[in-house]
PDB file of N, CA and C in Angstrom:
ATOM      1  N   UNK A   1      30.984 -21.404  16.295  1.00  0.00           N
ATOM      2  CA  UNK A   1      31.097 -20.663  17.534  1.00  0.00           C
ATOM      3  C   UNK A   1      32.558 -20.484  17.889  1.00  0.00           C
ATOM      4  N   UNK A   2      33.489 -19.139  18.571  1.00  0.00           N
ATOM      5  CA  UNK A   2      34.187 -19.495  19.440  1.00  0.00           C
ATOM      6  C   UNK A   2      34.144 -18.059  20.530  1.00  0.00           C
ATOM      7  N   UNK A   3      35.629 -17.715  20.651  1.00  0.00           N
ATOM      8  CA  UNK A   3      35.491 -17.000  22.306  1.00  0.00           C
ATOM      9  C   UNK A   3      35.727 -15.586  21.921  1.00  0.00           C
ATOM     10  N   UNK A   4      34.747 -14.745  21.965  1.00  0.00           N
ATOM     11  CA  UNK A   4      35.444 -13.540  22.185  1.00  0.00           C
ATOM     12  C   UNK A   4      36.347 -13.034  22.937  1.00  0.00           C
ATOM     13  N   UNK A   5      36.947 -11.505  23.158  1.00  0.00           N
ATOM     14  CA  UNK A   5      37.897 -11.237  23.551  1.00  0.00           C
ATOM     15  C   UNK A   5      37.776 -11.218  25.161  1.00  0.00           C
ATOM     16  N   UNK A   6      36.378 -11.155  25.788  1.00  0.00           N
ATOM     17  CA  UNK A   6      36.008 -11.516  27.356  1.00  0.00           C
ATOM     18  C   UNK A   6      36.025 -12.940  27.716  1.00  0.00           C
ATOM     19  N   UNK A   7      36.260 -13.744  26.442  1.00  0.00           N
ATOM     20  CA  UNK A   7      36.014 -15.204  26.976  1.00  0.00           C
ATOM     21  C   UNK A   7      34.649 -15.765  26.617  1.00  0.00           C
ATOM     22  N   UNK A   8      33.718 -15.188  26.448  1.00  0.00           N
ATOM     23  CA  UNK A   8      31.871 -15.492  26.430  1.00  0.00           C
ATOM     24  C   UNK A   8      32.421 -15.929  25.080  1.00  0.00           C
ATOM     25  N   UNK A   9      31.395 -16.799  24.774  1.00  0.00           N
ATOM     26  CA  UNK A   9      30.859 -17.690  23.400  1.00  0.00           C
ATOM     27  C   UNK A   9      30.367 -16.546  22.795  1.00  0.00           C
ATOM     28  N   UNK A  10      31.646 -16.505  21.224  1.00  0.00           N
ATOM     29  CA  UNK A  10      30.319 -15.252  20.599  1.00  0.00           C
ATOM     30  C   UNK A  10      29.838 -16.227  19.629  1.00  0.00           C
ATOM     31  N   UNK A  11      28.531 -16.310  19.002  1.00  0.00           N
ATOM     32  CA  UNK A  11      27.934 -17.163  17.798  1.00  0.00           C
ATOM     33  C   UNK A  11      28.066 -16.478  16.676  1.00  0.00           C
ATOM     34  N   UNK A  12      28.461 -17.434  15.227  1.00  0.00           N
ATOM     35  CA  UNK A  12      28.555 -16.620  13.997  1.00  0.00           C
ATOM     36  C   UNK A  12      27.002 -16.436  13.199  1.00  0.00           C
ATOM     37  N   UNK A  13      27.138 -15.303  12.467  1.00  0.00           N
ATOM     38  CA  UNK A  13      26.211 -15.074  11.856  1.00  0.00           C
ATOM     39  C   UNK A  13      25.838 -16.153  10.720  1.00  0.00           C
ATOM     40  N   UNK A  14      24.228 -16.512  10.794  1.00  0.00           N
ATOM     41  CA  UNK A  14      24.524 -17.957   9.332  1.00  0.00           C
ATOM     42  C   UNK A  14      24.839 -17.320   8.125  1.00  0.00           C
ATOM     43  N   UNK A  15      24.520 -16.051   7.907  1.00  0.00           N
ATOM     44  CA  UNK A  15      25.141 -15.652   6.636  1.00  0.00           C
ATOM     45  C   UNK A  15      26.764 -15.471   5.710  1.00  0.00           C
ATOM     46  N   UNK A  16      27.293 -15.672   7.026  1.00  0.00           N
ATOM     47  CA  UNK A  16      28.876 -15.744   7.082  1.00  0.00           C
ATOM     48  C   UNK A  16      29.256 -17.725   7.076  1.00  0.00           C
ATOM     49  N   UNK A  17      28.686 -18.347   8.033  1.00  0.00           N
ATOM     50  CA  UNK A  17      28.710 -19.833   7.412  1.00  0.00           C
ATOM     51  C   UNK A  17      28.254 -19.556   5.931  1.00  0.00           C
ATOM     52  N   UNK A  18      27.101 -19.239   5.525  1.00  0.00           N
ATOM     53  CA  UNK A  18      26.429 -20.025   3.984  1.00  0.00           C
ATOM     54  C   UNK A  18      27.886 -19.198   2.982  1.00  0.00           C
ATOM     55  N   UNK A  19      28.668 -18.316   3.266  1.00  0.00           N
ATOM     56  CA  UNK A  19      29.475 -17.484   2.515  1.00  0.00           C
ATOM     57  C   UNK A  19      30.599 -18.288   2.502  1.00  0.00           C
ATOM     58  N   UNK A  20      30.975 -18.815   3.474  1.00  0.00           N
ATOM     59  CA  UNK A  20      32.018 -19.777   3.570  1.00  0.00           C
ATOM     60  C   UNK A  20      31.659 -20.901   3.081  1.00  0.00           C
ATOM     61  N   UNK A  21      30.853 -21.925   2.865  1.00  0.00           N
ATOM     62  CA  UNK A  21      30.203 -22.875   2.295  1.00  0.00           C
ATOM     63  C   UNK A  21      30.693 -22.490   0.621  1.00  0.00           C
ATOM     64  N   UNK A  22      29.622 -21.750   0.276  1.00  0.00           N
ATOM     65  CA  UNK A  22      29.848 -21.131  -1.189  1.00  0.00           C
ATOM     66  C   UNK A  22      31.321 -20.723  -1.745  1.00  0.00           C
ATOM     67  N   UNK A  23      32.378 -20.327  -0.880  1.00  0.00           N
ATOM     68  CA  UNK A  23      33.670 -20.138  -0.902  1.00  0.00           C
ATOM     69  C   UNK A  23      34.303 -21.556  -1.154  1.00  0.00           C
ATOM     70  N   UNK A  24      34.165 -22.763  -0.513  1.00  0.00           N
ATOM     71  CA  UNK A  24      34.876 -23.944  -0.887  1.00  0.00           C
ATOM     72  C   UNK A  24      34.019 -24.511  -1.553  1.00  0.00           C
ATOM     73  N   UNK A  25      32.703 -24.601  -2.335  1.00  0.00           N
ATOM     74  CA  UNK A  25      32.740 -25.379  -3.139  1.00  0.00           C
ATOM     75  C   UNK A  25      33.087 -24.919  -4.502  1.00  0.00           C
ATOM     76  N   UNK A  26      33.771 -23.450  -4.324  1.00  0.00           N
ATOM     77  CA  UNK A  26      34.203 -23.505  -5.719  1.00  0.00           C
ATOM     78  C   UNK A  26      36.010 -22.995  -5.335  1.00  0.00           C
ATOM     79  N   UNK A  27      36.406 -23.783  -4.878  1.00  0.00           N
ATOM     80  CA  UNK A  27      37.934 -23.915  -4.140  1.00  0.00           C
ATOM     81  C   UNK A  27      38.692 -24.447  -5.102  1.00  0.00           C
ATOM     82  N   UNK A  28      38.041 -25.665  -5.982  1.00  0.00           N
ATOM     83  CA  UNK A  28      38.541 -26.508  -6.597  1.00  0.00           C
ATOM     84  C   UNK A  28      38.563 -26.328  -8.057  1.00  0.00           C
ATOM     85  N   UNK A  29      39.613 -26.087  -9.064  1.00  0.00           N
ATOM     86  CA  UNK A  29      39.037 -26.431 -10.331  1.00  0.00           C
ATOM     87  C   UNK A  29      38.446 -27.120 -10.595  1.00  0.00           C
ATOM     88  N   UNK A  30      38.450 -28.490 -10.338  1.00  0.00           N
ATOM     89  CA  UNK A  30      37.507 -29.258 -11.325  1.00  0.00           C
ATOM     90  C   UNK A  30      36.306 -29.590 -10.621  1.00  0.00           C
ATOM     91  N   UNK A  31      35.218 -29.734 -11.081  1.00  0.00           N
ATOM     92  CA  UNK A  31      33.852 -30.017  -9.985  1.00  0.00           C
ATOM     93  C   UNK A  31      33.373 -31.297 -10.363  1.00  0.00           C
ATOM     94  N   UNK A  32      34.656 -32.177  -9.395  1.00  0.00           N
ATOM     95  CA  UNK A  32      34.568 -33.902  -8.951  1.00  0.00           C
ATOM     96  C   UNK A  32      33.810 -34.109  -7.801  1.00  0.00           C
ATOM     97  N   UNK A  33      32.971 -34.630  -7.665  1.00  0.00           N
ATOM     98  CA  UNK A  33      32.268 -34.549  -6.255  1.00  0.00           C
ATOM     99  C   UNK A  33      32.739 -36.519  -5.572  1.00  0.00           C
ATOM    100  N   UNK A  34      32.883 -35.939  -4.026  1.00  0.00           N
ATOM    101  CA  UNK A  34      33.337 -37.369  -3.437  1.00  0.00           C
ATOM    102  C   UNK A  34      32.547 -38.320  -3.841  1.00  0.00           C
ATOM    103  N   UNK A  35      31.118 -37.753  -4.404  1.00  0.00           N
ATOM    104  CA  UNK A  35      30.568 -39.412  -4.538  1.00  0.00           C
ATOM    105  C   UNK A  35      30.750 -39.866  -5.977  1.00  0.00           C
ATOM    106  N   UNK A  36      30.887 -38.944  -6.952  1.00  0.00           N
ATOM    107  CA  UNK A  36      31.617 -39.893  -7.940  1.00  0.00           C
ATOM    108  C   UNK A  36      32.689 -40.433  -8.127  1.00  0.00           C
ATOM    109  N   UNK A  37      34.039 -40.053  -7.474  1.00  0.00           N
ATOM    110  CA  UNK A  37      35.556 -40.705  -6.976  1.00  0.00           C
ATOM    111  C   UNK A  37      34.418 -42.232  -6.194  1.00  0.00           C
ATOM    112  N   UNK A  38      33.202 -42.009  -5.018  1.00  0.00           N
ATOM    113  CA  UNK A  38      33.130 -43.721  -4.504  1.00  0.00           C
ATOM    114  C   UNK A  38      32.250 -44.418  -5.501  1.00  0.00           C
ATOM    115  N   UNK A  39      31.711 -43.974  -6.192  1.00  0.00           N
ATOM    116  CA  UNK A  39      31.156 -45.175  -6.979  1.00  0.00           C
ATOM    117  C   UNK A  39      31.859 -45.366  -8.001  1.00  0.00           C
ATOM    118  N   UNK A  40      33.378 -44.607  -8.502  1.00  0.00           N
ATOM    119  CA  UNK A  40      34.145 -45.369  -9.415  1.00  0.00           C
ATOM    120  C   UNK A  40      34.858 -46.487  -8.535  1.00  0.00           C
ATOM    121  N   UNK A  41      35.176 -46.243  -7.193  1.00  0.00           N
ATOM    122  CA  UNK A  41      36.091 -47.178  -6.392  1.00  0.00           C
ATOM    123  C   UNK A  41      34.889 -48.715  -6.252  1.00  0.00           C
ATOM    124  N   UNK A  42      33.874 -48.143  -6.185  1.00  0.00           N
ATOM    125  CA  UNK A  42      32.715 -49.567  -6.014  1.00  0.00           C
ATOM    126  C   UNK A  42      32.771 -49.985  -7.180  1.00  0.00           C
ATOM    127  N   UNK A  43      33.343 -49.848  -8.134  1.00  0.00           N
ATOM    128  CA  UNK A  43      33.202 -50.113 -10.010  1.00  0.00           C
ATOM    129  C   UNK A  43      34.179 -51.294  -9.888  1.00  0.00           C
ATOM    130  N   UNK A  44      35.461 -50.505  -9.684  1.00  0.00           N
ATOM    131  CA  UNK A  44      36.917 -51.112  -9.471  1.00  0.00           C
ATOM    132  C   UNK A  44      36.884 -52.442  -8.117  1.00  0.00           C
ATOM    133  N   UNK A  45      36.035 -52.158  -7.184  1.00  0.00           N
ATOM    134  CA  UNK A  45      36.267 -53.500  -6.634  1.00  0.00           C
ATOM    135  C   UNK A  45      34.950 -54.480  -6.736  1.00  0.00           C
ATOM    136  N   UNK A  46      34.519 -53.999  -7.550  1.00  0.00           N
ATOM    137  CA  UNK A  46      33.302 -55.182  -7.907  1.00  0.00           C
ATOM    138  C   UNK A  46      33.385 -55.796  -9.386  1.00  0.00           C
ATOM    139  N   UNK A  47      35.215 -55.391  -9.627  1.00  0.00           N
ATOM    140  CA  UNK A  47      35.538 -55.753 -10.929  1.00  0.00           C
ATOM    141  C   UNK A  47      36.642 -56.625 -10.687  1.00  0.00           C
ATOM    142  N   UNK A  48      37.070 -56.600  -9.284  1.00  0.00           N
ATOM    143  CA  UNK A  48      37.642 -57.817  -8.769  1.00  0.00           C
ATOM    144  C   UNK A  48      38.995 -56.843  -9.091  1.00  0.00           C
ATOM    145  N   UNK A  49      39.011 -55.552  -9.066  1.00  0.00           N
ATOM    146  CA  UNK A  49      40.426 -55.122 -10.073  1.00  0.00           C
ATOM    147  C   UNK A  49      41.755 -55.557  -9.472  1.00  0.00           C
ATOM    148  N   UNK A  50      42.977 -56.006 -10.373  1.00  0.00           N
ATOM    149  CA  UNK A  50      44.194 -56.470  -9.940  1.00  0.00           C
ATOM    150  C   UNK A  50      44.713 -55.412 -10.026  1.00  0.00           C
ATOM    151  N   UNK A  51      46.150 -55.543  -9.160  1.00  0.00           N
ATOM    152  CA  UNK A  51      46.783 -54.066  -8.702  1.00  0.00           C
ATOM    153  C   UNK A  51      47.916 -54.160 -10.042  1.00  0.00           C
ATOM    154  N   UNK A  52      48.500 -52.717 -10.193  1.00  0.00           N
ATOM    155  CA  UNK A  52      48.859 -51.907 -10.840  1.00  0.00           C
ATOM    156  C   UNK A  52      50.478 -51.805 -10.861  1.00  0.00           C
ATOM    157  N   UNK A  53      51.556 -50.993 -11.373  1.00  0.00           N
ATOM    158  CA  UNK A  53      52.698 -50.701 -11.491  1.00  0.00           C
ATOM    159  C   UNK A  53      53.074 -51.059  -9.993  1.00  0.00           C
ATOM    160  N   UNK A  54      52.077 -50.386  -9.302  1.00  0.00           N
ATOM    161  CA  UNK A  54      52.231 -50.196  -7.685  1.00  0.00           C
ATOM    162  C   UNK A  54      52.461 -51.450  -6.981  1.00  0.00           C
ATOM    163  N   UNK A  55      51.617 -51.983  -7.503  1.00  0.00           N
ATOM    164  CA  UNK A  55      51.221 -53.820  -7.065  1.00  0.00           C
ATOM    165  C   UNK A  55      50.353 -53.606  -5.453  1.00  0.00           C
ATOM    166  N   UNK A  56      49.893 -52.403  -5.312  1.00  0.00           N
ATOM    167  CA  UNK A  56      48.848 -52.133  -4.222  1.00  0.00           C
ATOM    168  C   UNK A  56      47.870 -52.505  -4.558  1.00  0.00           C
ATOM    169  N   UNK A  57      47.061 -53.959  -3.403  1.00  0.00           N
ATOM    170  CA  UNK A  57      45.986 -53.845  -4.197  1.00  0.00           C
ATOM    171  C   UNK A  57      44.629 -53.779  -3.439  1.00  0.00           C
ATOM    172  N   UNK A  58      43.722 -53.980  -3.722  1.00  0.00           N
ATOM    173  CA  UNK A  58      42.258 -53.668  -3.297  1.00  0.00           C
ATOM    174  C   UNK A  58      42.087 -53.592  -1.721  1.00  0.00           C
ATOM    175  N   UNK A  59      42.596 -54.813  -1.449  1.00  0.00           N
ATOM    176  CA  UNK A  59      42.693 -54.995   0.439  1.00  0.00           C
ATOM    177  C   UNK A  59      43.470 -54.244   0.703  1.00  0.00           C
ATOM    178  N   UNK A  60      44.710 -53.469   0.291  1.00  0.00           N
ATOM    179  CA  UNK A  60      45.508 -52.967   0.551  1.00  0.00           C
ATOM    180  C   UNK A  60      44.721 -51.390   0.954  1.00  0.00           C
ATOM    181  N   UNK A  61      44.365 -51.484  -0.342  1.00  0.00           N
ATOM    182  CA  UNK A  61      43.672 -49.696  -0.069  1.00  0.00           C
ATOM    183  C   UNK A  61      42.447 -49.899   0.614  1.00  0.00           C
ATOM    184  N   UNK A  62      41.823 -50.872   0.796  1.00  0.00           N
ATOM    185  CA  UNK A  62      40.579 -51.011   1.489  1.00  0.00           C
ATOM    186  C   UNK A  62      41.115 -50.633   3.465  1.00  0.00           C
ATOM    187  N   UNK A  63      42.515 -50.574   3.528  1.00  0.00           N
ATOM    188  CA  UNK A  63      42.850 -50.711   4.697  1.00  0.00           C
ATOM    189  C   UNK A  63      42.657 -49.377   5.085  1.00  0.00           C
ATOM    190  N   UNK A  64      42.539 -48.437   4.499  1.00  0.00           N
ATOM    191  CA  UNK A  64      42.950 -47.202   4.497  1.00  0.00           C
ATOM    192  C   UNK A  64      41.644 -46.502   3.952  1.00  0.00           C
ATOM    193  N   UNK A  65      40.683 -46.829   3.664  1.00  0.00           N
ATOM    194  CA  UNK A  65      39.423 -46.342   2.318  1.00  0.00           C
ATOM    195  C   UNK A  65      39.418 -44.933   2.790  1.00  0.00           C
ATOM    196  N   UNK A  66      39.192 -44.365   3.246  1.00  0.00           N
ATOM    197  CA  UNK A  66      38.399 -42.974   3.893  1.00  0.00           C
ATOM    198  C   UNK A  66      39.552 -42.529   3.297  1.00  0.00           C
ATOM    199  N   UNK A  67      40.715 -42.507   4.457  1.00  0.00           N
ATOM    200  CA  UNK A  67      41.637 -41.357   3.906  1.00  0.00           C
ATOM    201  C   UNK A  67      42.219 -41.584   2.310  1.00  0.00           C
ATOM    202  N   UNK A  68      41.989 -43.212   1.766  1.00  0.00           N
ATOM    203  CA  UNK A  68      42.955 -42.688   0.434  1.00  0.00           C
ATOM    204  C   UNK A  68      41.742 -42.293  -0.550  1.00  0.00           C
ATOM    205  N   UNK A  69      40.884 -42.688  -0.602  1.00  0.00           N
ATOM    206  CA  UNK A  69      39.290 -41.928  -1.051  1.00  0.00           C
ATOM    207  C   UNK A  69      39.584 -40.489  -1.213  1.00  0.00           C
ATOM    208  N   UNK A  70      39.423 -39.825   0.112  1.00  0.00           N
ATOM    209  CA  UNK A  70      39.870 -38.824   0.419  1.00  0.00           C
ATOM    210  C   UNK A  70      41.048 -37.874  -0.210  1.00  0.00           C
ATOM    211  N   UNK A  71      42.087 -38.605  -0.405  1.00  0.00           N
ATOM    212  CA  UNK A  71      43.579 -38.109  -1.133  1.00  0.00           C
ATOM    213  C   UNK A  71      42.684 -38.287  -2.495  1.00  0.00           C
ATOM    214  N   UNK A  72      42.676 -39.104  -3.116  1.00  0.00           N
ATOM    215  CA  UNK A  72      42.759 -39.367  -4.579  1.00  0.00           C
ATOM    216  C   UNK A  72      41.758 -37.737  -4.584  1.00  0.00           C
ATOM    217  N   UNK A  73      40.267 -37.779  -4.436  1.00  0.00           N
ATOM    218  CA  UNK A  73      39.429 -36.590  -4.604  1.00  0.00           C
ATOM    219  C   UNK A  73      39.820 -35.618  -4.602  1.00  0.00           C
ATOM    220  N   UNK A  74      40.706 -35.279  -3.640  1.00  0.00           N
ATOM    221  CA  UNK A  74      41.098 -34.404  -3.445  1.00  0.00           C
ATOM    222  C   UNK A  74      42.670 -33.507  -4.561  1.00  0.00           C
ATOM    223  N   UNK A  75      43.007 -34.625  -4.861  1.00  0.00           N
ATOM    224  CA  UNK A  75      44.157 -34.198  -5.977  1.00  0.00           C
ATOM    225  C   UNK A  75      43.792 -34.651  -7.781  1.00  0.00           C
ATOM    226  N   UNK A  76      42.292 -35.115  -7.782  1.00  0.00           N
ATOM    227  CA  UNK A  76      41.547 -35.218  -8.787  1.00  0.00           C
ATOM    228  C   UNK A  76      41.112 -33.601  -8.785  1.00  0.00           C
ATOM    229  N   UNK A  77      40.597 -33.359  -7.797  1.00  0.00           N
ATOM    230  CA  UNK A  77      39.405 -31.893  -8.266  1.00  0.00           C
ATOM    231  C   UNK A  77      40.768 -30.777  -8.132  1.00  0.00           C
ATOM    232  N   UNK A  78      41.608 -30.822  -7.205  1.00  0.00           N
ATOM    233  CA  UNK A  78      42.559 -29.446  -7.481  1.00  0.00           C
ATOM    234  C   UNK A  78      43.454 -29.546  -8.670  1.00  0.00           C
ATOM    235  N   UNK A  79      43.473 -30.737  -9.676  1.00  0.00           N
ATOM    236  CA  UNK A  79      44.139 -30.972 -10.761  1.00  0.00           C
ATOM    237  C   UNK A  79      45.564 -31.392 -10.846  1.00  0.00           C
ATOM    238  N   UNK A  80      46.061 -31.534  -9.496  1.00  0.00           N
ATOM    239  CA  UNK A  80      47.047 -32.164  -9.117  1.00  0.00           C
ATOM    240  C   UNK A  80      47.501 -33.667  -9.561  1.00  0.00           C
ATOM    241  N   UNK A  81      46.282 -34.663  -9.584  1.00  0.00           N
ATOM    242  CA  UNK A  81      46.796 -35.796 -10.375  1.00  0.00           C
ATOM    243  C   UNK A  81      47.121 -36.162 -11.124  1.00  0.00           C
ATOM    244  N   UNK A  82      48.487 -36.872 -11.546  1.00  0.00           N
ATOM    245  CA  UNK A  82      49.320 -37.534 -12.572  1.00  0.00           C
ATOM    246  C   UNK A  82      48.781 -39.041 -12.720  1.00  0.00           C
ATOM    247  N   UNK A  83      47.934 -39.590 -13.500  1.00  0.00           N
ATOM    248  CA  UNK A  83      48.400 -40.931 -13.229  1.00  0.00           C
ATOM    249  C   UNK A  83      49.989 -41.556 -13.449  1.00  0.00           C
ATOM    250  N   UNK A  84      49.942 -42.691 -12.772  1.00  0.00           N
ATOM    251  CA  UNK A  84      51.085 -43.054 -13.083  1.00  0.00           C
ATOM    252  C   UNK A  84      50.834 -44.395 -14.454  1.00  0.00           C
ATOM    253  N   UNK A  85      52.159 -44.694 -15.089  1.00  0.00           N
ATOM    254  CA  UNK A  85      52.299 -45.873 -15.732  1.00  0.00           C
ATOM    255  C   UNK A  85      51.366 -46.564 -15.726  1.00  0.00           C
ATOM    256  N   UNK A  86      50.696 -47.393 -17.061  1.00  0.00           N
ATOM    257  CA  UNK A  86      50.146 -48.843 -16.539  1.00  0.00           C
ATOM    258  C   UNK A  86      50.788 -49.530 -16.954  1.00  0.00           C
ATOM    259  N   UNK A  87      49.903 -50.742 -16.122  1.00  0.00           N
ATOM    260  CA  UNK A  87      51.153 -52.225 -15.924  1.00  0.00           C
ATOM    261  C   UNK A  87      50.519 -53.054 -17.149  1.00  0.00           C
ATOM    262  N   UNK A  88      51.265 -53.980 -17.865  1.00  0.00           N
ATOM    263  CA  UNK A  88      50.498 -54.586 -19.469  1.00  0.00           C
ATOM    264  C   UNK A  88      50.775 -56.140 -18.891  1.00  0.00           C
ATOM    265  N   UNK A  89      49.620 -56.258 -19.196  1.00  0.00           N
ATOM    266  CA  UNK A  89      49.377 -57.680 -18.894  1.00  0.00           C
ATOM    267  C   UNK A  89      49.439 -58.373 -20.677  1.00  0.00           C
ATOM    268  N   UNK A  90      49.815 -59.732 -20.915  1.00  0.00           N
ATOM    269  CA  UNK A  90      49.244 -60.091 -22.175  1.00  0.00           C
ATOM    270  C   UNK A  90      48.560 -61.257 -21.933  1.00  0.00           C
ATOM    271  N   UNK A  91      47.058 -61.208 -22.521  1.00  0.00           N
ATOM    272  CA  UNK A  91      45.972 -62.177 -22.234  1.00  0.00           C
ATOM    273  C   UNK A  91      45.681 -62.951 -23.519  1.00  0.00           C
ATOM    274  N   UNK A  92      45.632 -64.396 -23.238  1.00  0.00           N
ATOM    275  CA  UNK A  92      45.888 -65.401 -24.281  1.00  0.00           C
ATOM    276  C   UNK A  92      44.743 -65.219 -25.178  1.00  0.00           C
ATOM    277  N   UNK A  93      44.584 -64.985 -26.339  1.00  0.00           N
ATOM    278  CA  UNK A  93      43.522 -65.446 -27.594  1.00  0.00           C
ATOM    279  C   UNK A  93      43.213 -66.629 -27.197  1.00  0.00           C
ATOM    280  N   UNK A  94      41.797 -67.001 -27.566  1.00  0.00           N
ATOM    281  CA  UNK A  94      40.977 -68.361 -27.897  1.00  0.00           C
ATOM    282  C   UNK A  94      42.016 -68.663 -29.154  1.00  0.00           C
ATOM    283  N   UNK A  95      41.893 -67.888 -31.039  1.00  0.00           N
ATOM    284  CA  UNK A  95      42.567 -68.668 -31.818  1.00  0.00           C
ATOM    285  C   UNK A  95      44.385 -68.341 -31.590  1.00  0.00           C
ATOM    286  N   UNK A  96      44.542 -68.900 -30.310  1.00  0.00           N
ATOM    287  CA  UNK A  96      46.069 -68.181 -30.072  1.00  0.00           C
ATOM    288  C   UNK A  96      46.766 -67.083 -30.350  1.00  0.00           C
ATOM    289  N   UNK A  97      47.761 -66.890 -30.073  1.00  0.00           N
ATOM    290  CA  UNK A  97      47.797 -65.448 -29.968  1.00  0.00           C
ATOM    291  C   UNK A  97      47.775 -64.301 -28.616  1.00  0.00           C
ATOM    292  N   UNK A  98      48.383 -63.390 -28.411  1.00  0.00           N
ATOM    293  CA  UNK A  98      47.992 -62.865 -27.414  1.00  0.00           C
ATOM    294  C   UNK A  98      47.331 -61.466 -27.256  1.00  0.00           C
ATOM    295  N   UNK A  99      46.552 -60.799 -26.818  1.00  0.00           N
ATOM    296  CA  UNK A  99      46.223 -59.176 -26.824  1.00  0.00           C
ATOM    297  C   UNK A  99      47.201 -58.636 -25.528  1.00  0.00           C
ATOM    298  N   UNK A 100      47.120 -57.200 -25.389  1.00  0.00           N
ATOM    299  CA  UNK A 100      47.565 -56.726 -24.093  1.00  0.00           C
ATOM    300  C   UNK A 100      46.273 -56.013 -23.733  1.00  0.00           C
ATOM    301  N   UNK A 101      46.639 -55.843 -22.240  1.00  0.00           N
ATOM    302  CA  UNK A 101      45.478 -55.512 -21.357  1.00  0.00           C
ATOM    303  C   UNK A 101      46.052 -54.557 -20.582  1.00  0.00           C
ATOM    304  N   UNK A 102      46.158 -53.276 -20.566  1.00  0.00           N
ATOM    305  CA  UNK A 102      46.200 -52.425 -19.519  1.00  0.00           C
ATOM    306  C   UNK A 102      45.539 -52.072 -18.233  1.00  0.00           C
ATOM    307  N   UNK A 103      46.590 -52.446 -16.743  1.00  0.00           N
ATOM    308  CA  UNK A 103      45.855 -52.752 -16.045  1.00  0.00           C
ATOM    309  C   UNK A 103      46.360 -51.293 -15.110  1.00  0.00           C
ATOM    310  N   UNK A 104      45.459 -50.339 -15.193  1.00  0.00           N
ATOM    311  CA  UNK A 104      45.826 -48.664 -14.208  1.00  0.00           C
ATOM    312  C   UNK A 104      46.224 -48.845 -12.668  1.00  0.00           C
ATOM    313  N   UNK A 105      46.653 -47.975 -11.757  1.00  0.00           N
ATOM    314  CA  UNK A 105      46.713 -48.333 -10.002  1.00  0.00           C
ATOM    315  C   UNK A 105      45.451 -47.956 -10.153  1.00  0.00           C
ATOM    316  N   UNK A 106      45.011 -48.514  -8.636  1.00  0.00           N
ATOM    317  CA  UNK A 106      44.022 -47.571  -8.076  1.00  0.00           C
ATOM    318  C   UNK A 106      44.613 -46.181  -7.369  1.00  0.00           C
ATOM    319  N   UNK A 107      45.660 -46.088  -6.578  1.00  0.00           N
ATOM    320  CA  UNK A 107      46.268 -44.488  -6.336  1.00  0.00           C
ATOM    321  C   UNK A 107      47.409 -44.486  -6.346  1.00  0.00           C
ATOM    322  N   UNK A 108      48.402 -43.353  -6.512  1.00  0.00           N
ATOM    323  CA  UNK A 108      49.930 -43.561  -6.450  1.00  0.00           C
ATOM    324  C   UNK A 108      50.498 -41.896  -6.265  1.00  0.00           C
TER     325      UNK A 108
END
């Protein structure tokens, strides 16, 4: 809804909403939908994940969830995201020895 040029409430036609609807969901190159960006973030903190190059970590972004949820999706589907660096951990062998472990941010 807003004001015509007398001021009165003019109402939009729904065919002009459903046109606009159909207009942003294909806004984006890539077709990431918000709920697969949250059930990778429910992946990552039910994996206990340790933070990254960034050293931001889970509570950190948990402070913020909506909007950085929000950012990451949003520069995932317009193709804008770079990851950054990962951070290498080296994790001890049982017969000694060490492997490395690449550990990604969650956003940056």
């Amino acid at each position: 809804m807003g004001l015509d040029r007398r001021g009165d409430v003019a109402r939009q036609d729904e065919a002009d909403n459903r046109q606009r609807e159909d207009l942003s969901r294909h806004a984006k190159p890539f077709d990431i939908s918000k709920r697969e960006v949250w059930e990778a973030y429910k992946k990552v903190k039910a994996n206990r994940g340790a933070a990254g190059v960034d050293r931001q970590t889970i509570e950190e972004f948990d402070s913020r969830l909506a909007d950085n949820l929000y950012k990451l999706w949003n520069r995932l589907a317009s193709g804008s995201y770079q990851p950054p660096p990962v951070r290498r951990v080296e994790i001890p062998k049982a017969g000694g020895g060490v492997r490395p472990l690449g550990i990604p941010t969650v956003i940056s």
